[in-house]
Protein backbone atom coordinates (compact mmCIF):
# COMPACT_ATOMS: atom_id res chain seq x y z
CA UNK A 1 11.27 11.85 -12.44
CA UNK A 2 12.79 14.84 -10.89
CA UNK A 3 14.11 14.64 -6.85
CA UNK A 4 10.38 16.29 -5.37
CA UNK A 5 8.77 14.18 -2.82
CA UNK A 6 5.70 12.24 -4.43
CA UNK A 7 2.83 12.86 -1.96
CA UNK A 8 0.19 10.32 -2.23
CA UNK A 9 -3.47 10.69 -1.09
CA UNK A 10 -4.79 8.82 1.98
CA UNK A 11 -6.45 5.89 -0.28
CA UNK A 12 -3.63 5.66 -2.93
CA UNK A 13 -1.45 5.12 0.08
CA UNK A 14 -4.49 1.97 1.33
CA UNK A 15 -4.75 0.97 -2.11
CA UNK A 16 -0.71 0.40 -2.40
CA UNK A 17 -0.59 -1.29 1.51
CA UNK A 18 -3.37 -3.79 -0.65
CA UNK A 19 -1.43 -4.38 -3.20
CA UNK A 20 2.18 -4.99 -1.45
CA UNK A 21 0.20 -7.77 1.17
CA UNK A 22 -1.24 -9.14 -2.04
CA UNK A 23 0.88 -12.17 -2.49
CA UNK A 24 1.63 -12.65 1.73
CA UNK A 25 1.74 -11.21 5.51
CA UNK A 26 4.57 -8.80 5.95
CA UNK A 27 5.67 -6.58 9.05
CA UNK A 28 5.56 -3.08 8.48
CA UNK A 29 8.83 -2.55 7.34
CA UNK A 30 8.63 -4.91 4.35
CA UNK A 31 5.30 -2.98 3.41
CA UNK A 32 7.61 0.01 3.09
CA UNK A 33 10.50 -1.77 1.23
CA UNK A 34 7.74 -3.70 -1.45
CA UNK A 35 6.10 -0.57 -2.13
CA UNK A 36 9.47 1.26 -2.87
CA UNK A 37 10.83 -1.91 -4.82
CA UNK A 38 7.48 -1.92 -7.23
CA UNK A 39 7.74 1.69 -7.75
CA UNK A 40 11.22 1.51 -8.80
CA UNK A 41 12.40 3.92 -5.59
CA UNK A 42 9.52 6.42 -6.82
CA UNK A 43 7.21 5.77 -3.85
CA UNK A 44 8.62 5.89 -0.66
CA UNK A 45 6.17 5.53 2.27
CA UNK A 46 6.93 7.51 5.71
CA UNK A 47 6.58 5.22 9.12
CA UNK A 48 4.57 8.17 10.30
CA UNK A 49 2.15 7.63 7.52
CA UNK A 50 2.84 4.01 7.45
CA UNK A 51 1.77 2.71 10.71
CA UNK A 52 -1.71 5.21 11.29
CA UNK A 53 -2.97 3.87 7.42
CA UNK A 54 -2.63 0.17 8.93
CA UNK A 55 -3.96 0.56 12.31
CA UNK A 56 -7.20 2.11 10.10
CA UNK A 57 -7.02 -0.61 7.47
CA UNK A 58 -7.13 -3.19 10.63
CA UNK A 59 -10.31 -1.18 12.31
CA UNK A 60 -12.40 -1.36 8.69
CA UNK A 61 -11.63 -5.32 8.38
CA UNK A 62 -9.07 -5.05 5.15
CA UNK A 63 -6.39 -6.65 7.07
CA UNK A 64 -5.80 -8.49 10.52
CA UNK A 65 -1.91 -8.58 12.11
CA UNK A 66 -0.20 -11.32 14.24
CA UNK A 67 3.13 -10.89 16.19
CA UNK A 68 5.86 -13.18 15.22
CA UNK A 69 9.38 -12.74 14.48
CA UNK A 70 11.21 -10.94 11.69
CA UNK A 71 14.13 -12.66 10.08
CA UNK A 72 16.58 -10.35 12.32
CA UNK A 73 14.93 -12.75 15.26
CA UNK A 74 12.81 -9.42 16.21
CA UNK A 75 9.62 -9.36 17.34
CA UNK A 76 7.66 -7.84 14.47
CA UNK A 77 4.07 -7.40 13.92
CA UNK A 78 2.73 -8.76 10.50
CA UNK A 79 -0.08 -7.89 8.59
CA UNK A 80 -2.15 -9.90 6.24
CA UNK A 81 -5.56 -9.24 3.36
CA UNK A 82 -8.87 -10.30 5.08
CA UNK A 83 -11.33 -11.54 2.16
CA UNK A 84 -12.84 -7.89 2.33
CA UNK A 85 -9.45 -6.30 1.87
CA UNK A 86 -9.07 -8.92 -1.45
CA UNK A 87 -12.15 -7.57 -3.06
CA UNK A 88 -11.68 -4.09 -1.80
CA UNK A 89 -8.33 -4.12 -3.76
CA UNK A 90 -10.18 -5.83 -6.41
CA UNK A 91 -12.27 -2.85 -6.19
CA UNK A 92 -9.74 0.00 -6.10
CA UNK A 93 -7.93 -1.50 -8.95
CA UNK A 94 -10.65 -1.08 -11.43
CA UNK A 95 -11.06 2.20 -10.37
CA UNK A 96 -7.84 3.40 -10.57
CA UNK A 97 -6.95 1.88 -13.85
CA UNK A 98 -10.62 4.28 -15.26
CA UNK A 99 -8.56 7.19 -13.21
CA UNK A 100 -5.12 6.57 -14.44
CA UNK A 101 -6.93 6.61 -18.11
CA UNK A 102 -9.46 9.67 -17.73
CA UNK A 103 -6.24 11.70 -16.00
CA UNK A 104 -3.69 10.61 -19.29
CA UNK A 105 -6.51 11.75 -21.88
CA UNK A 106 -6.25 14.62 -20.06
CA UNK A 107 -2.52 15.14 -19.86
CA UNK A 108 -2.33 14.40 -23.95
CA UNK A 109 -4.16 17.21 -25.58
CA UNK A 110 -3.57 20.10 -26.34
């Protein structure tokens, strides 16, 4: 992929927060770094995008947050998947894998 900035739409972004707090809480910063590390360094999430997609994510139910400290001995706030944010990932997944598939038949002909 070529050095242009990948922008990513306001859900993508929700859908990708979902998937990196899958397997476990994590502040915000490891949000940032998991999404990054499963893209291969495609994706790279701004703090100023970041931080207003969780404090939505928290109002809707997806995910709930407890303070507690970071392994620099920092007091970081971590986020977590309610059950609603589990099946709304659920959810998005099966969407975006019909997406991903209508937008490649696309891309392939002629």
């Amino acid at each position: 992929m070529n050095n242009s900035k990948v922008d990513l739409l306001q859900g993508t972004l929700e859908m990708l927060i979902l998937k990196s707090l899958s397997t476990g809480s994590l502040h915000g910063y490891d949000v940032v770094t998991r999404i990054r590390q499963m893209s291969d360094d495609v994706l790279t999430v701004q703090e100023g995008s970041l931080y207003p997609a969780l404090h939505r994510m928290e109002e809707r139910g997806l995910i709930d947050s407890e303070w507690g400290l970071s392994e620099n001995n920092r007091r970081a706030k971590y986020y977590k998947l309610t059950r609603l944010g589990r099946k709304q990932l659920e959810n998005e997944a099966t969407d975006w894998a019909v997406l991903s598939k209508a937008i490649s038949k696309v891309m392939q002909t002629a």
